[in-house]
N, C-alpha and C. Protein backbone atom coordinates (compact mmCIF):
# COMPACT_ATOMS: atom_id res chain seq x y z
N UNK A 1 20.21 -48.74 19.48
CA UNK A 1 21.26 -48.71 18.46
C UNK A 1 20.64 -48.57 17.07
N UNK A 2 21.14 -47.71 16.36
CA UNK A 2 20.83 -47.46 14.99
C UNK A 2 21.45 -48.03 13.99
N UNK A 3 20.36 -49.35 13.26
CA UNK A 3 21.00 -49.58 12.22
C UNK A 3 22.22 -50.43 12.39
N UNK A 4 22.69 -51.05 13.85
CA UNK A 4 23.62 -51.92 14.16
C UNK A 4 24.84 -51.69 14.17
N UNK A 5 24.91 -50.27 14.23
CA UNK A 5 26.12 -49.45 14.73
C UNK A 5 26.64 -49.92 16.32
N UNK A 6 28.04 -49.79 16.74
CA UNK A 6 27.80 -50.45 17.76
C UNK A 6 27.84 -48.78 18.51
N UNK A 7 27.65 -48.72 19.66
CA UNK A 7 27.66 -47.67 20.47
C UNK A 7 28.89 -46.61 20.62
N UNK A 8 29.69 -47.04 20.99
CA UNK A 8 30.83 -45.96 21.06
C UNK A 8 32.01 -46.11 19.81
N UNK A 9 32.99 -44.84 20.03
CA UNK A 9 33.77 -45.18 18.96
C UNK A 9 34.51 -46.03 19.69
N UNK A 10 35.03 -46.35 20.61
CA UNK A 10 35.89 -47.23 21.13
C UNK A 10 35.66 -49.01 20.81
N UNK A 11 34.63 -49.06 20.58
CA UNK A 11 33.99 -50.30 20.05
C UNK A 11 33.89 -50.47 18.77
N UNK A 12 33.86 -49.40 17.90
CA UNK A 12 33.79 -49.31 16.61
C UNK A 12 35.66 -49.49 16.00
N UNK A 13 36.18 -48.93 16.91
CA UNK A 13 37.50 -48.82 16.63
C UNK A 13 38.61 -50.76 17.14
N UNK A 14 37.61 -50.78 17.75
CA UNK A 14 38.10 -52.45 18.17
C UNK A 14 37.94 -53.32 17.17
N UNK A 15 36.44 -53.13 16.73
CA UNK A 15 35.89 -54.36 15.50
C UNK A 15 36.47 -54.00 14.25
N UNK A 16 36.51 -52.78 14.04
CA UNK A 16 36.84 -52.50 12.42
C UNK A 16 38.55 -51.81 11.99
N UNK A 17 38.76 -51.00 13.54
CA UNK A 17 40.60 -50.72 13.16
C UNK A 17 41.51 -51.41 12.43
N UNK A 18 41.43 -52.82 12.63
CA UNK A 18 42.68 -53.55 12.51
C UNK A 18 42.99 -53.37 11.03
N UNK A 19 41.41 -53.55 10.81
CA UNK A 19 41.16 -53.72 9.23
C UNK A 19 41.45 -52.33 8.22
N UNK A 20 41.12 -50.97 9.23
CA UNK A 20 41.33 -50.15 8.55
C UNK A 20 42.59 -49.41 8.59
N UNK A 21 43.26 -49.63 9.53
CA UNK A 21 44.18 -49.24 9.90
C UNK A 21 45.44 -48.52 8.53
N UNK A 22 45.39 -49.91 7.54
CA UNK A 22 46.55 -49.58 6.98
C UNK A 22 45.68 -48.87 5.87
N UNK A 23 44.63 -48.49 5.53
CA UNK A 23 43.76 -47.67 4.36
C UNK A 23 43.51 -46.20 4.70
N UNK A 24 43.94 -46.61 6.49
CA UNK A 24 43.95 -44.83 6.99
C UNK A 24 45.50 -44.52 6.73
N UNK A 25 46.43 -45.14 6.70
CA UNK A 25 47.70 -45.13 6.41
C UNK A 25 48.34 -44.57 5.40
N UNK A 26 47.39 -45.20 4.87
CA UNK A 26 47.40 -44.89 2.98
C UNK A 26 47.14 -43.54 2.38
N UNK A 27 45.72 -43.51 3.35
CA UNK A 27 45.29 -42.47 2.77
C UNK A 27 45.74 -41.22 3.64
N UNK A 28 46.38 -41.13 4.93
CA UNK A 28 46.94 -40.29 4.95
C UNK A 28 48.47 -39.63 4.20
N UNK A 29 49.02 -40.62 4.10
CA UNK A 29 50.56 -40.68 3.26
C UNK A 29 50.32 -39.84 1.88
N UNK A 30 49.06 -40.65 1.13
CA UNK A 30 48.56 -40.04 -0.21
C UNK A 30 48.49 -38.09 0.17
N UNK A 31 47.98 -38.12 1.16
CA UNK A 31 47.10 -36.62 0.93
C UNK A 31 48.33 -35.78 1.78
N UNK A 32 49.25 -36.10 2.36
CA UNK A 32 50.63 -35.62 2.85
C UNK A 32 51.43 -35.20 1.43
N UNK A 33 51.43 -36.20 0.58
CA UNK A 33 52.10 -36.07 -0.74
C UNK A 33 51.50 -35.23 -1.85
N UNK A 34 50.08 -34.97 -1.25
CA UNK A 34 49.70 -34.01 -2.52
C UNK A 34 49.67 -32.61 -1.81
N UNK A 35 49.57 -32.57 -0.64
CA UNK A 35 49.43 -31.16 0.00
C UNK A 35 51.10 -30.76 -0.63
N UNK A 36 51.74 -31.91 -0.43
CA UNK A 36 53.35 -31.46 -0.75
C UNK A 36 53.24 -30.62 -1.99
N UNK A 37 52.98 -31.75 -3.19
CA UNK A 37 53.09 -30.82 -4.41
C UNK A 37 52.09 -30.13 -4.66
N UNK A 38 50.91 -29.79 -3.91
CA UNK A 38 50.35 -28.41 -4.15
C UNK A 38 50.94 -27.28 -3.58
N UNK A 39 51.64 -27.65 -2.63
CA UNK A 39 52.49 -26.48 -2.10
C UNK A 39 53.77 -25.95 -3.07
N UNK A 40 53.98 -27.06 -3.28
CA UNK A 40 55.46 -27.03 -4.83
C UNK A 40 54.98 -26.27 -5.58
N UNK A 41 53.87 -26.41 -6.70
CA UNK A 41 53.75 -25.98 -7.38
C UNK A 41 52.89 -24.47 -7.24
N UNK A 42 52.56 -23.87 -6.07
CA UNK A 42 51.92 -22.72 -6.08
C UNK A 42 53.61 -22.23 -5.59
N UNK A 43 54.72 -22.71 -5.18
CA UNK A 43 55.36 -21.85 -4.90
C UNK A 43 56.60 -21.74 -6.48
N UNK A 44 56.04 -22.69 -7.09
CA UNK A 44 57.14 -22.16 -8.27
C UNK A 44 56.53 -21.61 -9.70
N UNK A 45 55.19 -21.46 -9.38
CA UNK A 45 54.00 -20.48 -9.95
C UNK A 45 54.72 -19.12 -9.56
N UNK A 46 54.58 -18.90 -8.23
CA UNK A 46 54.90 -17.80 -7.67
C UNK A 46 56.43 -16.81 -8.55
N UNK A 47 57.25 -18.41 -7.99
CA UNK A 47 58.21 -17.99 -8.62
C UNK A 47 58.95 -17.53 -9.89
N UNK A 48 58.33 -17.98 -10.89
CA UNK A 48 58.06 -17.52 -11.95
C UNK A 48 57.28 -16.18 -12.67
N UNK A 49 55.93 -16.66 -11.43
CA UNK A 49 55.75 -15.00 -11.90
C UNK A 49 55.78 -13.46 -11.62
N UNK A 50 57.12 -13.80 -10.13
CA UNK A 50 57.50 -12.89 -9.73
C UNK A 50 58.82 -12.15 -10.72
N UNK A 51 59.35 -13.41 -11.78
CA UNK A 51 60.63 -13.04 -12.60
C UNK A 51 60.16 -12.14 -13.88
């Protein structure tokens, strides 16, 4: 073992999930909401400079 990693992810995901769980939560929600308004705003870029 390297460095006291434990061996599999399944073990890694036992000891440390609980904890990360809601920061993966987070941070997926966050990056859902910006893909949103990057999508918004390239489409009303668009839209504008199609007028």
């Amino acid at each position: 073992m390297m460095s006291g990693l434990p061996l599999s992810l399944g073990e890694w995901l036992q000891r440390y999930g609980g904890s990360l769980l809601p920061v993966i939560t987070w941070v997926s929600a966050i990056g859902i909401v910006l893909c949103s308004l990057v999508v918004v705003a390239i489409a009303i870029e668009r839209f504008f400079a199609l007028r």
